[in-house]
Protein backbone atom coordinates (compact mmCIF):
# COMPACT_ATOMS: atom_id res chain seq x y z
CA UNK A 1 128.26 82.14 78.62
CA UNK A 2 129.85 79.16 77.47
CA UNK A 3 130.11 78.27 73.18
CA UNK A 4 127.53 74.85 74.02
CA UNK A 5 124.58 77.00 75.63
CA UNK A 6 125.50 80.20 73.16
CA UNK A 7 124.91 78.00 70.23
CA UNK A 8 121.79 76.56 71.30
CA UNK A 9 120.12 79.94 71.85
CA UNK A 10 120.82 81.16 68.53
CA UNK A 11 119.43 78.58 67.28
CA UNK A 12 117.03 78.23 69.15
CA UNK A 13 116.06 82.04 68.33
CA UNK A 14 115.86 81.51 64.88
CA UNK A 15 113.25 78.53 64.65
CA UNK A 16 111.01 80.18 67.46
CA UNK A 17 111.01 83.07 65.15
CA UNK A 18 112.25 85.41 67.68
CA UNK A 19 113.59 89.16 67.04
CA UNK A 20 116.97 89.26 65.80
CA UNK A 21 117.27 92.50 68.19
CA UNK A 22 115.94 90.92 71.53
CA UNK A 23 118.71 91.55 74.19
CA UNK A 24 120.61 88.55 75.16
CA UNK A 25 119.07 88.22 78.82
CA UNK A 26 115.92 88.18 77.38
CA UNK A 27 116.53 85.54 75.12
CA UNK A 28 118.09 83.54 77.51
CA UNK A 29 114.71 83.68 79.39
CA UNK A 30 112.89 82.63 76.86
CA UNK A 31 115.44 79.84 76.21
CA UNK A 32 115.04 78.84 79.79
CA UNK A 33 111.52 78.35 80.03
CA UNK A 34 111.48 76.46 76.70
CA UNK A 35 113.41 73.97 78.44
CA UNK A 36 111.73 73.89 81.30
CA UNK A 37 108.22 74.01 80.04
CA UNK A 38 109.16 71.39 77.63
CA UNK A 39 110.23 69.03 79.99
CA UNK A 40 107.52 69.44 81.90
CA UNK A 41 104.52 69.83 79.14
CA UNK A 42 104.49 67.32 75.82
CA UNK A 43 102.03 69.65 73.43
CA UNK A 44 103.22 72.75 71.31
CA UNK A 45 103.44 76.33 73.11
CA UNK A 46 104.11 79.60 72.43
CA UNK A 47 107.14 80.46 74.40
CA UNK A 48 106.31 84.10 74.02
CA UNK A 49 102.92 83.58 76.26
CA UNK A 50 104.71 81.64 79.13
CA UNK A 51 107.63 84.42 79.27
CA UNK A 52 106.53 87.20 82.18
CA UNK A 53 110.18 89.08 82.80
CA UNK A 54 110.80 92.82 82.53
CA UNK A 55 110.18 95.12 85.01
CA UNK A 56 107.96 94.54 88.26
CA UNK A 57 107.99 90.76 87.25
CA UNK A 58 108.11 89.82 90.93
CA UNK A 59 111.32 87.94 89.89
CA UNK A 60 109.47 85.42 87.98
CA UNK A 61 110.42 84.97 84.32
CA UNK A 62 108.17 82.56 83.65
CA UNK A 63 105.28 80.90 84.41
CA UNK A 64 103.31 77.99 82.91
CA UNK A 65 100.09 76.63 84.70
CA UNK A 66 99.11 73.07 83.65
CA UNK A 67 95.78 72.05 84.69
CA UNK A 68 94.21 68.90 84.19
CA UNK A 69 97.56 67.40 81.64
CA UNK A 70 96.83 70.72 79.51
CA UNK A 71 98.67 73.97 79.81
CA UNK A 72 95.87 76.78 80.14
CA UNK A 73 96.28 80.80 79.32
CA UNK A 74 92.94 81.70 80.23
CA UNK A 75 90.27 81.76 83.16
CA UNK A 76 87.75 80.19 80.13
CA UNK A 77 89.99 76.91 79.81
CA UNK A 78 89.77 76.37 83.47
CA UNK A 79 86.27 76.71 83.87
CA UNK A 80 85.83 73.95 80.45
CA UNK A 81 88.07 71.48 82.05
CA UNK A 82 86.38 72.03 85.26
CA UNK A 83 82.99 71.39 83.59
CA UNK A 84 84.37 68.02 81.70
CA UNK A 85 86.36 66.51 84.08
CA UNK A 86 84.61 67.22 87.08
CA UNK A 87 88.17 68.12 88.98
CA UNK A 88 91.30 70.40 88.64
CA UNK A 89 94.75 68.58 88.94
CA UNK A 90 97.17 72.20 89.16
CA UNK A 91 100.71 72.37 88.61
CA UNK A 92 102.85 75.85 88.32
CA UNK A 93 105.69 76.06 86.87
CA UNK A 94 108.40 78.62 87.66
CA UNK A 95 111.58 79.84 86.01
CA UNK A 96 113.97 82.33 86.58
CA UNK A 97 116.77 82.50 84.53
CA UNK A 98 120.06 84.14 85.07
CA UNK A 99 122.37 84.75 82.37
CA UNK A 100 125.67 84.44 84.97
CA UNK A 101 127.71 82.15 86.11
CA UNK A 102 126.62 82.15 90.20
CA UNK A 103 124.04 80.61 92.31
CA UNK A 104 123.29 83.92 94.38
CA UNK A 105 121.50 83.27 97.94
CA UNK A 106 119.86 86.48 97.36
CA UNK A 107 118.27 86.29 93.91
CA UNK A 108 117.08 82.44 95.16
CA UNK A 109 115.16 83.99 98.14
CA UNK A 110 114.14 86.85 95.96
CA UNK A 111 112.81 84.57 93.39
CA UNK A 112 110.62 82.55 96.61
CA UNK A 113 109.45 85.98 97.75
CA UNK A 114 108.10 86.49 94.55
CA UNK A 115 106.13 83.23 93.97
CA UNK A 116 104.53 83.58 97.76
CA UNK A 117 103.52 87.08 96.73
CA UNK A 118 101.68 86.30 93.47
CA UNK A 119 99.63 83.94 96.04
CA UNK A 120 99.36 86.43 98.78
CA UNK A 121 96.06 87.60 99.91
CA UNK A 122 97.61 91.12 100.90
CA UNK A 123 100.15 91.23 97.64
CA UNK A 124 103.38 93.59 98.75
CA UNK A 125 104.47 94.26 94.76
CA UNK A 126 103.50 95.84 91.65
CA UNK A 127 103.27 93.46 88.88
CA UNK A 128 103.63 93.87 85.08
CA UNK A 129 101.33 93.41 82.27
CA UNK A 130 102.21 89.97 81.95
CA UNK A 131 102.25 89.06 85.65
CA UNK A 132 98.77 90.14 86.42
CA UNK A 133 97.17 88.14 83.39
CA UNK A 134 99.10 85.29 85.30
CA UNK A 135 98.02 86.05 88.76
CA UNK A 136 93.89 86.42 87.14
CA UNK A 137 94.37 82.91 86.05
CA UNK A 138 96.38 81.74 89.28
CA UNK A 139 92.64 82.81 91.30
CA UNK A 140 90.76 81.98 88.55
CA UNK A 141 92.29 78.12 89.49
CA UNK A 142 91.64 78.99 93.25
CA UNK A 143 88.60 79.78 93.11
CA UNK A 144 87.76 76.53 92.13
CA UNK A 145 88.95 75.02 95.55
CA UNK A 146 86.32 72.31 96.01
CA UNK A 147 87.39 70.77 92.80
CA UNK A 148 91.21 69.55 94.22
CA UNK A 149 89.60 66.32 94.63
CA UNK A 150 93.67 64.60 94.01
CA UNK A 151 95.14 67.61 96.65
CA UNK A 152 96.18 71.39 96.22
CA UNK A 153 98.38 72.31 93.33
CA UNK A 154 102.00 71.78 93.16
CA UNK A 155 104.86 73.96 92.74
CA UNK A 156 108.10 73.80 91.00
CA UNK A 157 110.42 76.52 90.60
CA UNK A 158 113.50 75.93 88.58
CA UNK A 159 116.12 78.44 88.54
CA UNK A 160 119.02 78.83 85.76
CA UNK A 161 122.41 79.99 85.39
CA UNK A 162 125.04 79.22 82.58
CA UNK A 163 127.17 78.32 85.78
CA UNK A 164 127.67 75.03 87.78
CA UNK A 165 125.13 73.69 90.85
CA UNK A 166 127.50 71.80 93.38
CA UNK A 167 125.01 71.54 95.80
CA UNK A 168 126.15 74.06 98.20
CA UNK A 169 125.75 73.59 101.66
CA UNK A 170 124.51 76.83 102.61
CA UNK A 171 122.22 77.58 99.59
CA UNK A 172 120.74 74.29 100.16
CA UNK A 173 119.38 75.48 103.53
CA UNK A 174 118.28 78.22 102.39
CA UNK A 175 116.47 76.81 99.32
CA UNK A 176 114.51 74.21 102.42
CA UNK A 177 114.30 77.28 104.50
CA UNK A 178 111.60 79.26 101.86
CA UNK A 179 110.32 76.06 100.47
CA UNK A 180 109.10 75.72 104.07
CA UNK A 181 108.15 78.87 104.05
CA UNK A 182 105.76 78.55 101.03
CA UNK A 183 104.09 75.28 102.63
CA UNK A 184 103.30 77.05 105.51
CA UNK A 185 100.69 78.95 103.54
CA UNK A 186 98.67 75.68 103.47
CA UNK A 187 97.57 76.34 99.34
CA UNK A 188 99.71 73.37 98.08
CA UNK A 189 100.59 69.83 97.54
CA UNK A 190 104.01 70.00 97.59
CA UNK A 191 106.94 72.83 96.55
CA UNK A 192 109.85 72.03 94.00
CA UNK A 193 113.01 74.06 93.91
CA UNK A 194 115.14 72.89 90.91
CA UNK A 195 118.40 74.23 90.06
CA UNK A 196 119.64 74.09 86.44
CA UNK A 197 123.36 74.90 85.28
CA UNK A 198 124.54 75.05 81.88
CA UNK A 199 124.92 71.33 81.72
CA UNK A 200 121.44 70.24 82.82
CA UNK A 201 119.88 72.78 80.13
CA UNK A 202 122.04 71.63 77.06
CA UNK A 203 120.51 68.05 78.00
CA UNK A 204 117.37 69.05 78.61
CA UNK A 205 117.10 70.94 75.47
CA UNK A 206 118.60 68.08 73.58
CA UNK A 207 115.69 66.35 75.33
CA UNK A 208 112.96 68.68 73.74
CA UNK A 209 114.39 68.75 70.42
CA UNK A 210 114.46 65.13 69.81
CA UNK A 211 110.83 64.22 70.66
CA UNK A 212 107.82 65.03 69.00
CA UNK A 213 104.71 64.75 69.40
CA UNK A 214 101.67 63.19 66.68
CA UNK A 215 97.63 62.51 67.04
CA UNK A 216 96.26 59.43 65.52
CA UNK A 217 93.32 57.88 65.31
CA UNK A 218 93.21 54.78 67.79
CA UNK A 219 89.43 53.18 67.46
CA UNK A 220 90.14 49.63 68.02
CA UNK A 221 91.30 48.92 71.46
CA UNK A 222 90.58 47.64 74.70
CA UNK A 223 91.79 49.37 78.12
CA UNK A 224 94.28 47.78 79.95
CA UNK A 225 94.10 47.35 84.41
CA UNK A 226 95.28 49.90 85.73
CA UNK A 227 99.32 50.36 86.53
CA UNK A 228 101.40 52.29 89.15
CA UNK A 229 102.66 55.49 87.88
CA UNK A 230 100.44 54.98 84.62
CA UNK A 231 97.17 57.22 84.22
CA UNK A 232 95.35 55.21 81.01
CA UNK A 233 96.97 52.58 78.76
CA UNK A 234 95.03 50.58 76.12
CA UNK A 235 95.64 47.53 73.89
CA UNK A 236 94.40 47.84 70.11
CA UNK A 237 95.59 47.98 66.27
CA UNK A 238 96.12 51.01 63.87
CA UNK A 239 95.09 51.39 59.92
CA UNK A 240 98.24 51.52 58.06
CA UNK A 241 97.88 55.35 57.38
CA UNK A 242 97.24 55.79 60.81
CA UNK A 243 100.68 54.03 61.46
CA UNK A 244 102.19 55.85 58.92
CA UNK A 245 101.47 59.03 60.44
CA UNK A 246 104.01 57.69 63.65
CA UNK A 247 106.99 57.27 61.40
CA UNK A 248 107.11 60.07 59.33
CA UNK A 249 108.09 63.50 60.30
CA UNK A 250 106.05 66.67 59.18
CA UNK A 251 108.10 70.17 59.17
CA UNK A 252 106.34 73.29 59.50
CA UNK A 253 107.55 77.25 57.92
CA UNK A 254 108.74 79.50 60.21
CA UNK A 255 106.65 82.42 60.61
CA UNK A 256 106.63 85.70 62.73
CA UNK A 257 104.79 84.63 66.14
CA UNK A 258 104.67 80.81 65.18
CA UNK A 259 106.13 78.42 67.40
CA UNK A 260 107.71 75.61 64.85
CA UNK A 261 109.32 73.19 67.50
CA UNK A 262 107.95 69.44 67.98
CA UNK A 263 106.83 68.88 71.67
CA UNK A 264 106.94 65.11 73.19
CA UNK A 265 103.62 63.39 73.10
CA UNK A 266 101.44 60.91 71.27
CA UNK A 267 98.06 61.88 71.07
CA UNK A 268 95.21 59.00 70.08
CA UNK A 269 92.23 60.51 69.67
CA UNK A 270 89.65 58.04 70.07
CA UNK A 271 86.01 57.69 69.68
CA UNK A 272 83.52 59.45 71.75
């Protein structure tokens, strides 16, 4: 593992209040889906509940499940954005993370086989602990079918190593070859397969660190037409304390199980 990537998990290990004794492919999983969950989700987490590796893990070290803009744990979160909103917009996210230097063919098909299991009807694999709570809330979403009213959910499956992607030929095919494979089923929007090198995770996690995310209170406004590739925007003015809460930068004690880290998004929380 290169110094860069090295660095950045130990650090990393330290403010997410991880144990000092966790094995180094472990942390490197959890490292991994910090970055990936982070680019893809601007609230807090607990990297600990998105992490699913160990044995009979279906080669899936992590999965997130984002419903509705919010990243859900449990079957009851579903059904209470189901019952507000009045429709489920899914997305899974999927990591696995490799701690070598290669690309391997093999642990890339593995890693598909995996995902289209945890959908299966007929599932081939055990699963751990931590898989099955994710596959409960994977049907939980499922089962609420007639409420796709903006399509099935979406995939993306990123897979790490500390190596270098050069966009092999070969691997490419193979990659198209099972994302085919998993569209076939018929249960989703579209399928992502995003490889990430040692390069691409130092940026994104420079990404996470240097965002963060605040709530204010944003009464006075007026909502703006609406704009491609933008799902609300509003026009308005903020208190001074209210302001004040955007330019200053709260800190929060590390503690055993705490997640300390910033996450990128404004939140206004406006009135009812």
């Amino acid at each position: 593992m290169d110094l860069v990537t090295q660095s950045l998990m130990n650090t990393f290990q330290a403010e997410e209040c991880l144990s000092a004794k966790m094995p180094e492919a472990d942390l490197f999983e959890h490292f991994v889906n910090f970055c990936v969950v982070s680019n893809e989700y601007g609230e807090e987490f607990d990297v600990e509940e998105i992490h699913t590796g160990g044995g009979d893990d279906l080669g899936i070290d992590g999965l997130a499940v984002i419903v509705n803009g919010a990243l859900v744990e449990d079957s009851e979160e579903v059904d209470d954005l189901a019952t507000l909103n009045k429709y489920l917009e899914v997305e899974f996210i999927f990591s696995q993370a490799k701690s070598g230097g290669n690309f391997s063919g093999a642990d890339i098909s593995s890693f598909f086989f995996g995902v289209k299991d945890l959908f299966s009807s007929k599932p081939a694999f055990p699963r751990n602990a931590r898989v099955a709570e994710k596959e409960a809330l994977v049907r939980s979403v499922y089962a609420k079918s007639a409420l796709f009213k903006r399509g099935n959910p979406s995939v993306k499956m990123y897979y790490a190593t500390t190596g270098k992607w050069v966009e092999d030929a070969k691997l490419l095919a193979r990659v198209q070859h099972e994302i085919d494979g998993l569209m076939e089923t018929d249960i989703f929007k579209s399928v992502n397969f995003l490889p990430l090198d040692a390069r691409t995770l130092q940026r994104m996690h420079s990404n996470a660190k240097n965002r963060f995310s605040k709530s204010v209170e944003f009464l006075s406004k007026v909502t703006l037409p609406a704009l491609p590739g933008v799902q609300e925007s509003y026009l308005g003015f903020l208190p001074f304390e209210q302001f004040l809460k955007l330019i200053s930068m709260d800190t929060a004690p590390c503690s055993e199980g705490a997640s300390r880290v910033l996450r990128p998004r404004l939140q206004c929380l406006a009135d009812a």
